[in-house]
C-alpha atoms as a PDB file:
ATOM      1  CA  UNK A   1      14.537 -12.256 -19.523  1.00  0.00           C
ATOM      2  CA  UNK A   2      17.507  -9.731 -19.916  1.00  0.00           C
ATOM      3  CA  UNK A   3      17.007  -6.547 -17.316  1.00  0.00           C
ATOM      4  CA  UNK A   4      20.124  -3.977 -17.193  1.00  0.00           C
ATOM      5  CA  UNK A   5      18.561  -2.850 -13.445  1.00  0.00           C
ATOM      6  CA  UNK A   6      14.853  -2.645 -11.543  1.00  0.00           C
ATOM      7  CA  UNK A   7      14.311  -0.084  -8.881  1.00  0.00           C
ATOM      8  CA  UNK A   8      10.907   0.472  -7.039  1.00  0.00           C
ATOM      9  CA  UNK A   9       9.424  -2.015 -10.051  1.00  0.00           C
ATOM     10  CA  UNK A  10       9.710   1.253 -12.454  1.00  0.00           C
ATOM     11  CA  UNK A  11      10.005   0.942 -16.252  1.00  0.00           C
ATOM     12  CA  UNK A  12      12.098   3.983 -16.566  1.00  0.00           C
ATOM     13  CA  UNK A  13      14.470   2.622 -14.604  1.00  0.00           C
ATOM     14  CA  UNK A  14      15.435  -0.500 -16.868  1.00  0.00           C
ATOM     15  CA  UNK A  15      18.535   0.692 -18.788  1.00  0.00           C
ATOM     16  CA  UNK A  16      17.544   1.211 -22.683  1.00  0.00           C
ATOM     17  CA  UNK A  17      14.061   1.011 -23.877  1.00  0.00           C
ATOM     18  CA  UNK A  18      11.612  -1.413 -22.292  1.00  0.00           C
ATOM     19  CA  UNK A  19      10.072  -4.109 -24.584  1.00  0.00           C
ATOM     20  CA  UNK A  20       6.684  -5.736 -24.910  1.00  0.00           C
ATOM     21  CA  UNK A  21       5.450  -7.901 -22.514  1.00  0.00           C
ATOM     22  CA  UNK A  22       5.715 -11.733 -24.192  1.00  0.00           C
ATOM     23  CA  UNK A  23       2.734 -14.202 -23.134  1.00  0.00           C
ATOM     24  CA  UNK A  24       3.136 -17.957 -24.058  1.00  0.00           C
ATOM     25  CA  UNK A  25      -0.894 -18.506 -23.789  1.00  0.00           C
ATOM     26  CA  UNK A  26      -2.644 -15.638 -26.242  1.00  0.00           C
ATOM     27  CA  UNK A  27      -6.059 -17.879 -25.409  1.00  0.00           C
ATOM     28  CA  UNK A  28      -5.339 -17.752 -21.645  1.00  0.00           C
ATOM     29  CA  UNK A  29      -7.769 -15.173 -19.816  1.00  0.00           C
ATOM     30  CA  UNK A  30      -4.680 -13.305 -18.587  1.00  0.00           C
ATOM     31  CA  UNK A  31      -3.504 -12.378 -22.076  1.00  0.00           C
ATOM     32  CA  UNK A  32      -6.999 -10.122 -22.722  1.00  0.00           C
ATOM     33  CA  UNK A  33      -6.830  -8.121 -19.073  1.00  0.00           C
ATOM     34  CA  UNK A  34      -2.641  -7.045 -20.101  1.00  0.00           C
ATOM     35  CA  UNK A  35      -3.991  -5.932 -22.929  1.00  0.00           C
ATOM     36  CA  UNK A  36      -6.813  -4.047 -21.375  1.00  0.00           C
ATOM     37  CA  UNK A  37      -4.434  -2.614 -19.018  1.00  0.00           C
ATOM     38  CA  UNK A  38      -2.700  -0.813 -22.094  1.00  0.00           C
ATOM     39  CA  UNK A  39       0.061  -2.985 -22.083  1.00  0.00           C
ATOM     40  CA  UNK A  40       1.721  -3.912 -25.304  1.00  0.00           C
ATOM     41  CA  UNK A  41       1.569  -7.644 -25.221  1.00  0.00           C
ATOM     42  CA  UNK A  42       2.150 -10.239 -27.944  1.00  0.00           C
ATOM     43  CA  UNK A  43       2.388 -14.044 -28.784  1.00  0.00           C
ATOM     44  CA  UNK A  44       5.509 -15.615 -27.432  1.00  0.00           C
ATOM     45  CA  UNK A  45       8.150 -15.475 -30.159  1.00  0.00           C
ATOM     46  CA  UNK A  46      10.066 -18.713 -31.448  1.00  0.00           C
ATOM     47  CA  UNK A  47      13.342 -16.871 -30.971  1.00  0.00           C
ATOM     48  CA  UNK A  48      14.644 -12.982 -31.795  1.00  0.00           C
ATOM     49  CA  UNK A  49      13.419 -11.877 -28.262  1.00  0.00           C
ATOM     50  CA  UNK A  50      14.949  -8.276 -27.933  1.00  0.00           C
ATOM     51  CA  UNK A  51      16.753  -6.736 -24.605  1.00  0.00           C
ATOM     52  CA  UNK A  52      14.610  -5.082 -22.240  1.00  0.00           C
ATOM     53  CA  UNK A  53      11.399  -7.875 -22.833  1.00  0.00           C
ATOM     54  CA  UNK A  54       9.871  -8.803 -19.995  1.00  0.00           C
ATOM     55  CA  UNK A  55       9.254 -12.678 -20.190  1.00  0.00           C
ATOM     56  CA  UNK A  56       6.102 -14.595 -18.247  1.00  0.00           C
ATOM     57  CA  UNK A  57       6.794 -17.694 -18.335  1.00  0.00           C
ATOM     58  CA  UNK A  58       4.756 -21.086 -19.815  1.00  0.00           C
ATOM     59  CA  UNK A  59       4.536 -22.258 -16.210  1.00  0.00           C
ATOM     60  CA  UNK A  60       1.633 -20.427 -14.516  1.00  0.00           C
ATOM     61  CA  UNK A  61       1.846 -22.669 -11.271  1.00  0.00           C
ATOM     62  CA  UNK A  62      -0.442 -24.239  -8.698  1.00  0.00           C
ATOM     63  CA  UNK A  63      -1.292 -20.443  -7.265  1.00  0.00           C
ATOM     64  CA  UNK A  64      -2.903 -19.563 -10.385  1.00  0.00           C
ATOM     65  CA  UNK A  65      -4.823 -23.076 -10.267  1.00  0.00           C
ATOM     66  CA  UNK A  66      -6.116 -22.433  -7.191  1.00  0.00           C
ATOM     67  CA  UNK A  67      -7.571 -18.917  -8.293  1.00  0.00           C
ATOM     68  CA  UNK A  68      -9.138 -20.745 -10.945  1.00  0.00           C
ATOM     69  CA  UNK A  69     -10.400 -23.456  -9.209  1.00  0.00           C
ATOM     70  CA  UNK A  70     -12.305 -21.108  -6.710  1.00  0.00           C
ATOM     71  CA  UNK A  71     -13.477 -19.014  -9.351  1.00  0.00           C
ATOM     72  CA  UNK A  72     -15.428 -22.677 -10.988  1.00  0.00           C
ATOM     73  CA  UNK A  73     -16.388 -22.998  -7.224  1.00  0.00           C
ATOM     74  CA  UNK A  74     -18.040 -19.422  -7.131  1.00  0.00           C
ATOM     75  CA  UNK A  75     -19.146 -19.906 -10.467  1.00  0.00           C
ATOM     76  CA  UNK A  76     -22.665 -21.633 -12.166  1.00  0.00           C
ATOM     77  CA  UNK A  77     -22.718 -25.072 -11.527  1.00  0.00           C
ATOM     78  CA  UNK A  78     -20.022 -24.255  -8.543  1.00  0.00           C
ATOM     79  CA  UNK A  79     -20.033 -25.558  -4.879  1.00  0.00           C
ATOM     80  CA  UNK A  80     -23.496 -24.125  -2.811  1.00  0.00           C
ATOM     81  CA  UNK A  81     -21.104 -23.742   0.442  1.00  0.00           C
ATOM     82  CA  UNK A  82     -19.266 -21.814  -1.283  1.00  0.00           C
ATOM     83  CA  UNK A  83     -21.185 -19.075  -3.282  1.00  0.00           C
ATOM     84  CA  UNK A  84     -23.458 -19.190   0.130  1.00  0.00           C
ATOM     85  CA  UNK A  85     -20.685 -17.260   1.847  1.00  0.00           C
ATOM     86  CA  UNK A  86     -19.233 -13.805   2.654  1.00  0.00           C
ATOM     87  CA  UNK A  87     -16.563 -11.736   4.039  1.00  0.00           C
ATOM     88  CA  UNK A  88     -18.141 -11.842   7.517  1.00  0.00           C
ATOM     89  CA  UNK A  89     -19.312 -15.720   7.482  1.00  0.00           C
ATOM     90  CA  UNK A  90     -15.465 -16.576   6.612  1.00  0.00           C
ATOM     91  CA  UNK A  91     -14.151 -14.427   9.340  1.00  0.00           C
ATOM     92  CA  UNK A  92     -14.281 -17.524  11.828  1.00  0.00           C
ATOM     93  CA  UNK A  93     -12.790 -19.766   9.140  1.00  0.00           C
ATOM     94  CA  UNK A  94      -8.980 -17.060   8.609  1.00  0.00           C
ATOM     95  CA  UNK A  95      -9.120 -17.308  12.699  1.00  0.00           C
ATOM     96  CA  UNK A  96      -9.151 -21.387  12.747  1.00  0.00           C
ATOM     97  CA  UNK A  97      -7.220 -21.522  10.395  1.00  0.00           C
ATOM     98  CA  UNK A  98      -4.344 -19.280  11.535  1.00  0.00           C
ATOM     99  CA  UNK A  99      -4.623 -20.801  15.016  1.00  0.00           C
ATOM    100  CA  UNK A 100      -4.224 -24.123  13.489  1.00  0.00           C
ATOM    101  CA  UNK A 101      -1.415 -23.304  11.511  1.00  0.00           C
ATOM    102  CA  UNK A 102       0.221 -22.045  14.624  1.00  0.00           C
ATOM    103  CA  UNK A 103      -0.154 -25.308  16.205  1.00  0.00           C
ATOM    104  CA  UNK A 104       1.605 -27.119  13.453  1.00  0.00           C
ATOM    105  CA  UNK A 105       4.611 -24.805  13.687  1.00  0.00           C
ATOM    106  CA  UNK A 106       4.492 -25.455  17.607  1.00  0.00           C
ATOM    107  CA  UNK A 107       4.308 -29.241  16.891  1.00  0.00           C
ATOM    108  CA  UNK A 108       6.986 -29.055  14.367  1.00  0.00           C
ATOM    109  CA  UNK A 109       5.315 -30.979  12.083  1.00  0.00           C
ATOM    110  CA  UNK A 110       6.525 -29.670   8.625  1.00  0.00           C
ATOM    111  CA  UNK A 111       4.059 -31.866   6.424  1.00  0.00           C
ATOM    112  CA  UNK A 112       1.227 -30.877   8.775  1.00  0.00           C
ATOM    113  CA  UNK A 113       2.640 -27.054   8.161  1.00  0.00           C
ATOM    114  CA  UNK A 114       2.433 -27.397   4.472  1.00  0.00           C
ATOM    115  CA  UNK A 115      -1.184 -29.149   4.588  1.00  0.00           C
ATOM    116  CA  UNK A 116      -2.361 -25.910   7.491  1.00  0.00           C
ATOM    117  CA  UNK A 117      -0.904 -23.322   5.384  1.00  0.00           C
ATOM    118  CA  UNK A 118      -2.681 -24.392   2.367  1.00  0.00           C
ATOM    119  CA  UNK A 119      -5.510 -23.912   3.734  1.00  0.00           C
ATOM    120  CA  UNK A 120      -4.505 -20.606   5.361  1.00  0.00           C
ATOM    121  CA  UNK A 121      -3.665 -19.613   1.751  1.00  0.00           C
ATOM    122  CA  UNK A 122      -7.174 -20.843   0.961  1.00  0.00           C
ATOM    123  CA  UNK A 123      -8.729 -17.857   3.091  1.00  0.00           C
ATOM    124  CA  UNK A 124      -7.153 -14.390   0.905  1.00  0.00           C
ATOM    125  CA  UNK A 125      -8.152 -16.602  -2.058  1.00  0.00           C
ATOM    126  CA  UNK A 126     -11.658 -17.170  -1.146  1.00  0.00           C
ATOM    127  CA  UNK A 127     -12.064 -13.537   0.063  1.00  0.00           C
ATOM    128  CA  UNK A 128     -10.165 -11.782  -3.777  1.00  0.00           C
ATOM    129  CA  UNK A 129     -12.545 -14.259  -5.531  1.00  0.00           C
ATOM    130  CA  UNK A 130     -16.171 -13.711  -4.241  1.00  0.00           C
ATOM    131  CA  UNK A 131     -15.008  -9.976  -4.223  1.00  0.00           C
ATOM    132  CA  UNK A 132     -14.317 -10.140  -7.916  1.00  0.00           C
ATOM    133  CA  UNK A 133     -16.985 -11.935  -8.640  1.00  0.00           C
ATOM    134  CA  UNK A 134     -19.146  -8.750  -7.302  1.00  0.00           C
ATOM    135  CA  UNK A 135     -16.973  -6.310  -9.434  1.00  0.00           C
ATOM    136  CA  UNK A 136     -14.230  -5.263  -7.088  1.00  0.00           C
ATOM    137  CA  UNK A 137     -10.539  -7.008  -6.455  1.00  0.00           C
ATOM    138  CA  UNK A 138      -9.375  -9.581  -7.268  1.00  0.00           C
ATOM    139  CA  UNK A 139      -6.217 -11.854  -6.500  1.00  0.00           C
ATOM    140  CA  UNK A 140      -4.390 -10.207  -8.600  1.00  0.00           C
ATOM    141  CA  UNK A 141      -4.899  -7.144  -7.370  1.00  0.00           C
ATOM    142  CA  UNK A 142      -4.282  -8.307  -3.809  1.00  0.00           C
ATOM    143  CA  UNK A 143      -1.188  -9.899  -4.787  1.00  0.00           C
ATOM    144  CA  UNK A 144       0.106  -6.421  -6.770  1.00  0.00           C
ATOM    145  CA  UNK A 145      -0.976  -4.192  -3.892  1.00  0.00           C
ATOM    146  CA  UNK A 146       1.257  -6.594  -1.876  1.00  0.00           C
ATOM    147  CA  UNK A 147       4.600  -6.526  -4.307  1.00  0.00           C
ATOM    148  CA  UNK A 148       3.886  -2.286  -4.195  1.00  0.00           C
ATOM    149  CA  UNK A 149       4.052  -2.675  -0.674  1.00  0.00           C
ATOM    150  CA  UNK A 150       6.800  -4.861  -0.319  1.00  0.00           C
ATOM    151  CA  UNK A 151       8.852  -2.866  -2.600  1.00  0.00           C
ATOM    152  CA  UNK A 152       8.295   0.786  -1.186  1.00  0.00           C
ATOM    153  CA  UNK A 153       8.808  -0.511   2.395  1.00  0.00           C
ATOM    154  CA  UNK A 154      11.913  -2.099   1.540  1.00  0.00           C
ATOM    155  CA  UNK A 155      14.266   0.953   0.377  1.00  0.00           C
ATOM    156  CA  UNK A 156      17.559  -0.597   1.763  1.00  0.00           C
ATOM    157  CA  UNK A 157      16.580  -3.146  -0.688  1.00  0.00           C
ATOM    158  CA  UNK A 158      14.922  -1.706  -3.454  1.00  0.00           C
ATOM    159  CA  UNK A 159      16.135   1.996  -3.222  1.00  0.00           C
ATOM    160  CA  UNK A 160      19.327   3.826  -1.729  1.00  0.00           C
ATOM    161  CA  UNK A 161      18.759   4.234   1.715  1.00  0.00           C
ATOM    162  CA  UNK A 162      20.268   2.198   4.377  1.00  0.00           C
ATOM    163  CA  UNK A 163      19.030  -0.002   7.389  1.00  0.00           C
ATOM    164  CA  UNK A 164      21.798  -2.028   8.809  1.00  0.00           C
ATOM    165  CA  UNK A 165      19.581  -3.462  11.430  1.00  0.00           C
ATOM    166  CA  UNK A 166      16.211  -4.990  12.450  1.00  0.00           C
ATOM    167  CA  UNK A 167      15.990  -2.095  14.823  1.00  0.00           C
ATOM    168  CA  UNK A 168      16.635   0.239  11.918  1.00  0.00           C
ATOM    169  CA  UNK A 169      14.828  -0.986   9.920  1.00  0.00           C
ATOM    170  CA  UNK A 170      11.624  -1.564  11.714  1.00  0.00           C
ATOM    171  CA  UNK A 171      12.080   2.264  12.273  1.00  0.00           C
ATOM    172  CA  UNK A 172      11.932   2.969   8.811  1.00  0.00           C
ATOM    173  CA  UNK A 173       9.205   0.778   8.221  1.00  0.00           C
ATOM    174  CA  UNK A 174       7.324   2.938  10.949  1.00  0.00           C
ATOM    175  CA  UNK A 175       8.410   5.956   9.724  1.00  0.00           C
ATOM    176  CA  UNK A 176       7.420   5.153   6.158  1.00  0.00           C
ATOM    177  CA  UNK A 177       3.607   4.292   7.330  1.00  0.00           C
ATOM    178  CA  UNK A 178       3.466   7.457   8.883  1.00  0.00           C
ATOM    179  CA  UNK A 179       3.947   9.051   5.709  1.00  0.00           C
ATOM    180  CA  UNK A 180       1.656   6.591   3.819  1.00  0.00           C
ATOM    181  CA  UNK A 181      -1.019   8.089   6.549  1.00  0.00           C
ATOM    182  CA  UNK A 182      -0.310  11.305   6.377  1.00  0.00           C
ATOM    183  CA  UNK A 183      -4.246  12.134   4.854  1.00  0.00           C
ATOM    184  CA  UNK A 184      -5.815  10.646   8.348  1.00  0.00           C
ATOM    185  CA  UNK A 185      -6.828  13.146  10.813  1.00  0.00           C
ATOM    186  CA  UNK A 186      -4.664  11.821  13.338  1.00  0.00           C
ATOM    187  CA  UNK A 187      -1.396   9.633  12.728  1.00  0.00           C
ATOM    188  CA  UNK A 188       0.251   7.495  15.911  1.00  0.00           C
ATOM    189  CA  UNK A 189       2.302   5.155  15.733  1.00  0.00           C
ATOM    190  CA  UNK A 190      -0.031   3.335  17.818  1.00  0.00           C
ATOM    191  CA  UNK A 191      -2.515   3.551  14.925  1.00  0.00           C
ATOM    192  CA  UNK A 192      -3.175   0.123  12.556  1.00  0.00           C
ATOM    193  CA  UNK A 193      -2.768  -2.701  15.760  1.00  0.00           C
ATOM    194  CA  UNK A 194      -6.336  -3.990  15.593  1.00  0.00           C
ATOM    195  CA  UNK A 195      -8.344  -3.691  18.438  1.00  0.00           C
ATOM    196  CA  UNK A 196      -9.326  -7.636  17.202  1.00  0.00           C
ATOM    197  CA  UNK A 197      -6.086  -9.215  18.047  1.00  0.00           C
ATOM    198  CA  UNK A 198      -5.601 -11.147  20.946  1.00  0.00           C
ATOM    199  CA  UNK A 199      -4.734  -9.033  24.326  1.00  0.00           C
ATOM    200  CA  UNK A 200      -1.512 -10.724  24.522  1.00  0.00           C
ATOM    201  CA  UNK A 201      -0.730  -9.950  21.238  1.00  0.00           C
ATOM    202  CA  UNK A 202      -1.694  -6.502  20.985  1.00  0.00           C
ATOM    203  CA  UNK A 203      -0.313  -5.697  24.517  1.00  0.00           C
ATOM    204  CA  UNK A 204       3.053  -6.999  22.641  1.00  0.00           C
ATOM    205  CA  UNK A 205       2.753  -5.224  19.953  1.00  0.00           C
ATOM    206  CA  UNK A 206       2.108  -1.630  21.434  1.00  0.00           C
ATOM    207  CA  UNK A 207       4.763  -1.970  23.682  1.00  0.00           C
ATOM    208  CA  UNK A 208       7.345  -2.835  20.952  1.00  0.00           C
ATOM    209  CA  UNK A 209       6.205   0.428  18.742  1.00  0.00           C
ATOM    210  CA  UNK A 210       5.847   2.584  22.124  1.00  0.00           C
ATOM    211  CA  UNK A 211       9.788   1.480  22.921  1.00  0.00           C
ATOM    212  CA  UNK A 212      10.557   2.099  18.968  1.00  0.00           C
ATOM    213  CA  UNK A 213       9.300   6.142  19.859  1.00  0.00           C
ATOM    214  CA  UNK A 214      11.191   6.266  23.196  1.00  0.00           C
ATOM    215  CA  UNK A 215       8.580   5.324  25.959  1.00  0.00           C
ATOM    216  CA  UNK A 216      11.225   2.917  27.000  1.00  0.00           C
ATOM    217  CA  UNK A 217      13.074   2.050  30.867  1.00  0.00           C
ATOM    218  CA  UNK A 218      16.729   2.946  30.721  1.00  0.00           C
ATOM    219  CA  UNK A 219      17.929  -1.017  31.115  1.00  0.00           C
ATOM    220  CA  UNK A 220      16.536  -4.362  32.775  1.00  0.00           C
ATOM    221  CA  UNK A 221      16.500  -3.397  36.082  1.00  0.00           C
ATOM    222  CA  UNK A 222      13.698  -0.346  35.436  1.00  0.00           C
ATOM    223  CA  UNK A 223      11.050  -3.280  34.645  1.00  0.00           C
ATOM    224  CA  UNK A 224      11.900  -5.584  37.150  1.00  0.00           C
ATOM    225  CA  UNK A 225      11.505  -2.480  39.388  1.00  0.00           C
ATOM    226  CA  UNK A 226       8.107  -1.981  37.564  1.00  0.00           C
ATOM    227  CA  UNK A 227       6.973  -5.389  38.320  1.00  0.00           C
ATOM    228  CA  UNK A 228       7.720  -5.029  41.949  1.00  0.00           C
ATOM    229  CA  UNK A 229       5.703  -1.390  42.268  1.00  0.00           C
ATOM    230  CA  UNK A 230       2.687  -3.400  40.057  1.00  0.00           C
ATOM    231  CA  UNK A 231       2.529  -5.867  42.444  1.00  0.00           C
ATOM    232  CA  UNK A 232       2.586  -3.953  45.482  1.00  0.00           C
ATOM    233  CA  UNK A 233      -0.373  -1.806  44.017  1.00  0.00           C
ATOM    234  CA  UNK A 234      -2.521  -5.386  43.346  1.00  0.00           C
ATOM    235  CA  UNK A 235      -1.992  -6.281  46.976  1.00  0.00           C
ATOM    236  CA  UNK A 236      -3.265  -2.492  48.103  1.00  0.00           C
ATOM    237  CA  UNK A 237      -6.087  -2.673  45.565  1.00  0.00           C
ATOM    238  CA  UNK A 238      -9.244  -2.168  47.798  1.00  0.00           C
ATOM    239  CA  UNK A 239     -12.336  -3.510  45.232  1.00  0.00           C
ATOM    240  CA  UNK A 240     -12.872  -5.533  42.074  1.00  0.00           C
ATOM    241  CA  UNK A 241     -12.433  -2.288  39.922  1.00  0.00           C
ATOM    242  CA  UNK A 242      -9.085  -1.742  41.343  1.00  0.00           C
ATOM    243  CA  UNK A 243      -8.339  -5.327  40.845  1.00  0.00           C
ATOM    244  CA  UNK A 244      -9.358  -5.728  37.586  1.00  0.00           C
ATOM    245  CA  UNK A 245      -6.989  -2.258  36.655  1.00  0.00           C
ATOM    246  CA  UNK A 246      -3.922  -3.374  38.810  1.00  0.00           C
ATOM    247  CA  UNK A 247      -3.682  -6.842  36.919  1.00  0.00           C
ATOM    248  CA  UNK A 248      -4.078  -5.173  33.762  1.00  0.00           C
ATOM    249  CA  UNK A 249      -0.985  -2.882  34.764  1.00  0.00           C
ATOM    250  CA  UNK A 250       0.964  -5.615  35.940  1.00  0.00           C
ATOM    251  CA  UNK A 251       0.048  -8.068  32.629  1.00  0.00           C
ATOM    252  CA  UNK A 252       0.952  -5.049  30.711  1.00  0.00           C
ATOM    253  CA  UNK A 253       4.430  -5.041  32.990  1.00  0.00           C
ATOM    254  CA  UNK A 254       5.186  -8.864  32.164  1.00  0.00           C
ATOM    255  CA  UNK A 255       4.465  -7.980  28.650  1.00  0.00           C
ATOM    256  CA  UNK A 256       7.313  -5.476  28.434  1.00  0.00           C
ATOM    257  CA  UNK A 257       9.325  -8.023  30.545  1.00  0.00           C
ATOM    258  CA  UNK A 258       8.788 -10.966  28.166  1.00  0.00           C
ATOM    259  CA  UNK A 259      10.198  -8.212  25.297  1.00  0.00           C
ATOM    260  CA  UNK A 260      13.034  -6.953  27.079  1.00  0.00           C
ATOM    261  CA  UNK A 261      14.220 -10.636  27.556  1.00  0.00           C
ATOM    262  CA  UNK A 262      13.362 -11.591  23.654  1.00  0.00           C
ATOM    263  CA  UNK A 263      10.733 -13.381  24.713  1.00  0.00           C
ATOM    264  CA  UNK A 264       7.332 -13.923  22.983  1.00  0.00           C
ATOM    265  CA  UNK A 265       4.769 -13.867  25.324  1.00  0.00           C
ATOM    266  CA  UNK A 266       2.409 -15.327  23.365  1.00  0.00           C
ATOM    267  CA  UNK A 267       4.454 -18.072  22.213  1.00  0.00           C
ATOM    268  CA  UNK A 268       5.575 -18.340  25.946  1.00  0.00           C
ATOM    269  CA  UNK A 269       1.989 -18.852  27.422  1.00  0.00           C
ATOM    270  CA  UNK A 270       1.113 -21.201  24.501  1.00  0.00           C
ATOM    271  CA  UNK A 271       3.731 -23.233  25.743  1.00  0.00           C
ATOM    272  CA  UNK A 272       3.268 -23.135  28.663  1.00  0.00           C
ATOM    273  CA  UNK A 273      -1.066 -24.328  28.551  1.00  0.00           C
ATOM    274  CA  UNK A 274       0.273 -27.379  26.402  1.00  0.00           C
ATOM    275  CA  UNK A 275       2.722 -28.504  29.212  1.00  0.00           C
ATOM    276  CA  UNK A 276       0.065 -28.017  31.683  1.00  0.00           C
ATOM    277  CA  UNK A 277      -2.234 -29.615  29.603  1.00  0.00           C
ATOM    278  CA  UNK A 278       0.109 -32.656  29.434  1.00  0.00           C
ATOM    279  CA  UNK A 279       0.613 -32.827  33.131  1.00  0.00           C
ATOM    280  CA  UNK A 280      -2.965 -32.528  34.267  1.00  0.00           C
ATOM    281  CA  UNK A 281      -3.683 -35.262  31.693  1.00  0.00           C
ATOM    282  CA  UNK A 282      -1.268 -37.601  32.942  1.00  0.00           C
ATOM    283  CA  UNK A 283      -2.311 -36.772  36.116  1.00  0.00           C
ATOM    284  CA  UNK A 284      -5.739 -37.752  35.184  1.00  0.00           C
ATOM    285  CA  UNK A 285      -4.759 -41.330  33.789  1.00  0.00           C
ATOM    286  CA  UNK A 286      -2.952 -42.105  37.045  1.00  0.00           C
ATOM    287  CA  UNK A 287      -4.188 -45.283  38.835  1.00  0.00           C
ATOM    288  CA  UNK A 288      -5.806 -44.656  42.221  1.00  0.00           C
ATOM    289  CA  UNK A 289      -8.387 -42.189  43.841  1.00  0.00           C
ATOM    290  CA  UNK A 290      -9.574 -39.549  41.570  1.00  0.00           C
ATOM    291  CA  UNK A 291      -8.637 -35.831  41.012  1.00  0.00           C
ATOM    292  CA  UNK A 292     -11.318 -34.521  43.407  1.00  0.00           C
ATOM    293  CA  UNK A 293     -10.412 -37.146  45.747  1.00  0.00           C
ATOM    294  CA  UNK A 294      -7.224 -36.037  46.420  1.00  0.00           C
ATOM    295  CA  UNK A 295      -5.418 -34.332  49.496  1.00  0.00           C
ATOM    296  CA  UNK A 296      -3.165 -31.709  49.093  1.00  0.00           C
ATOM    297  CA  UNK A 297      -0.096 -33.661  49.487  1.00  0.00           C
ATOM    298  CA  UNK A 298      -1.351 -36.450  46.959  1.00  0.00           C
ATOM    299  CA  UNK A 299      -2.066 -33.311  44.907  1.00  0.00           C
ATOM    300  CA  UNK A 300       1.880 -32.714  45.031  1.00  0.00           C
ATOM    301  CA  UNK A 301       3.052 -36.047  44.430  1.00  0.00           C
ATOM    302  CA  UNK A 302       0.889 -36.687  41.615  1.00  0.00           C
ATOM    303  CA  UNK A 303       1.823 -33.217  39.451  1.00  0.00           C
ATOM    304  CA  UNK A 304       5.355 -33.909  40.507  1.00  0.00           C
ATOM    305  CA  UNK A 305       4.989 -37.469  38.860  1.00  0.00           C
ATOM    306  CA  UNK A 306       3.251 -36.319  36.064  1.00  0.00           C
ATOM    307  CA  UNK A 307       6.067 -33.397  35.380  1.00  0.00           C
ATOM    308  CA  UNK A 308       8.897 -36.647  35.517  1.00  0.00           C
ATOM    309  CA  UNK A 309       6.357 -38.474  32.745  1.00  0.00           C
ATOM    310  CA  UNK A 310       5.446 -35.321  30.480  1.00  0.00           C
ATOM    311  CA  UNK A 311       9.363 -34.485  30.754  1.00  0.00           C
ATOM    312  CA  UNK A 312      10.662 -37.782  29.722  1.00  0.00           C
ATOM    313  CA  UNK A 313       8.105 -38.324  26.729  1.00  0.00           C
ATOM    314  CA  UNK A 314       9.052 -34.746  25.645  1.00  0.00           C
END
């Protein structure tokens, strides 16, 4: 493929007339939809391939397999389980399967990674396909709404402004949806965190765009100040109501905390459950009287002991 330039993925932009598009499979079932796209498309040449073609090449790759593969699946004579599904019966199946990709990564297990994500990948697949199948999207069509995306939210990339930072750059990527949004009633910068995602998560995530539009402490010491005022509002709180809306305020407080310091929070109390996990196992497989047996100083001695095992095996 010989290209003079590409900005924003636009034809006009290539430098000299743009060629035909060259397909090395005319019998292949992406050959027909180019060409019912309007696209001028032709046979792969033996050699005499002009400047400006655009080449795709012999190699469609595994991704294209597995589109195919779940279409036979979907398809007469396909898998029951899975024509018997739906967008809402697979919504359980993306969430176990992003939480157990996130495991992996915690584990650092790279081939257990590669094996997770697969079937992560599975999910957007499944979901293009059985929507195709009933006349809307398909892959492709996720996968080009994608490379738009990824292109016009990129201009310090693709185009000619500039973003010499993350923090400038997440601004521009705010600033930029904003302006994608500009047809809703109502645009916030708040707006597109779904109300789905897990507390934790979410809490993170509004704080970080709330900082991003100035609702922000002037340094460090402003949270930790916070954190102290939070507290001392818990202790005051006089019934479950109040409870419930102090340690929501002070969560919320951490949250900001854990971002101020670089932390994840998420990541933080995932890490910590699985050490505490650990411990209160090993506690468990200790010789003697059991757990509900214990006093309050055996208590002590035996998450102490199990802290020294956890630690060492670690």
């Amino acid at each position: 493929m010989v290209r003079q330039r590409w900005t924003n993925g636009d034809p006009a932009a290539l430098e000299g007339e743009a060629g035909p598009f060259f397909h090395s499979d005319p019998d292949h079932w992406t050959f027909g939809k180019l060409v019912e796209g309007g696209l001028n498309v032709q046979p792969m040449p033996v050699e005499g391939i002009e400047k400006g073609c655009l080449l795709i090449p012999d190699r469609r790759g595994p991704l294209y397999d597995a589109v195919h593969i779940m279409d036979r699946l979907l398809g007469p004579g396909g898998c029951p389980w899975d024509q018997a599904q739906t967008h809402e019966s697979l919504k359980k199946c993306l969430v176990e399967e992003t939480y157990e990709t996130l495991e992996a990564i915690d584990q650092g297990d790279m081939a257990l990674l590669k094996e997770e994500l697969g079937d992560l990948l599975l999910q957007p697949i499944m979901h293009a396909q059985i929507e195709a199948a009933a006349g809307g999207f398909d892959s492709d069509a996720v996968a080009q709404g994608l490379v738009d995306k990824l292109v016009r939210r990129h201009p310090h990339v693709f185009g000619e402004s500039a973003a010499n930072s993350e923090e400038e750059v997440l601004k521009q990527w705010d600033d930029i949806k904003r302006a994608e949004r500009k047809s809703a009633p109502v645009v916030s910068i708040l707006s597109g965190i779904p109300r789905e995602m897990p507390a934790l998560l979410r809490a993170h995530e509004i704080s970080k765009r709330a900082a991003r539009a100035g609702f922000e402490w002037p340094d460090l010491d402003g949270v930790w100040d916070k954190l102290a005022e939070e507290i001392a509002e818990l202790r005051a709180a006089k019934d479950k109501k109040e409870q419930a809306a102090e340690i929501g305020d002070l969560l919320f407080t951490v949250v900001n905390l854990s971002r101020w310091m670089g932390v994840e929070p998420e990541d933080a109390l995932r890490s910590m459950l699985a050490r505490f996990t650990a411990r209160f196992q090993a506690m468990e497989a200790m010789p003697g009287p059991g757990l509900r047996d214990l006093t309050p100083e055996e208590w002590d001695a035996r998450w102490n002991e199990a802290k020294r095992q956890t630690q060492e095996s670690s």
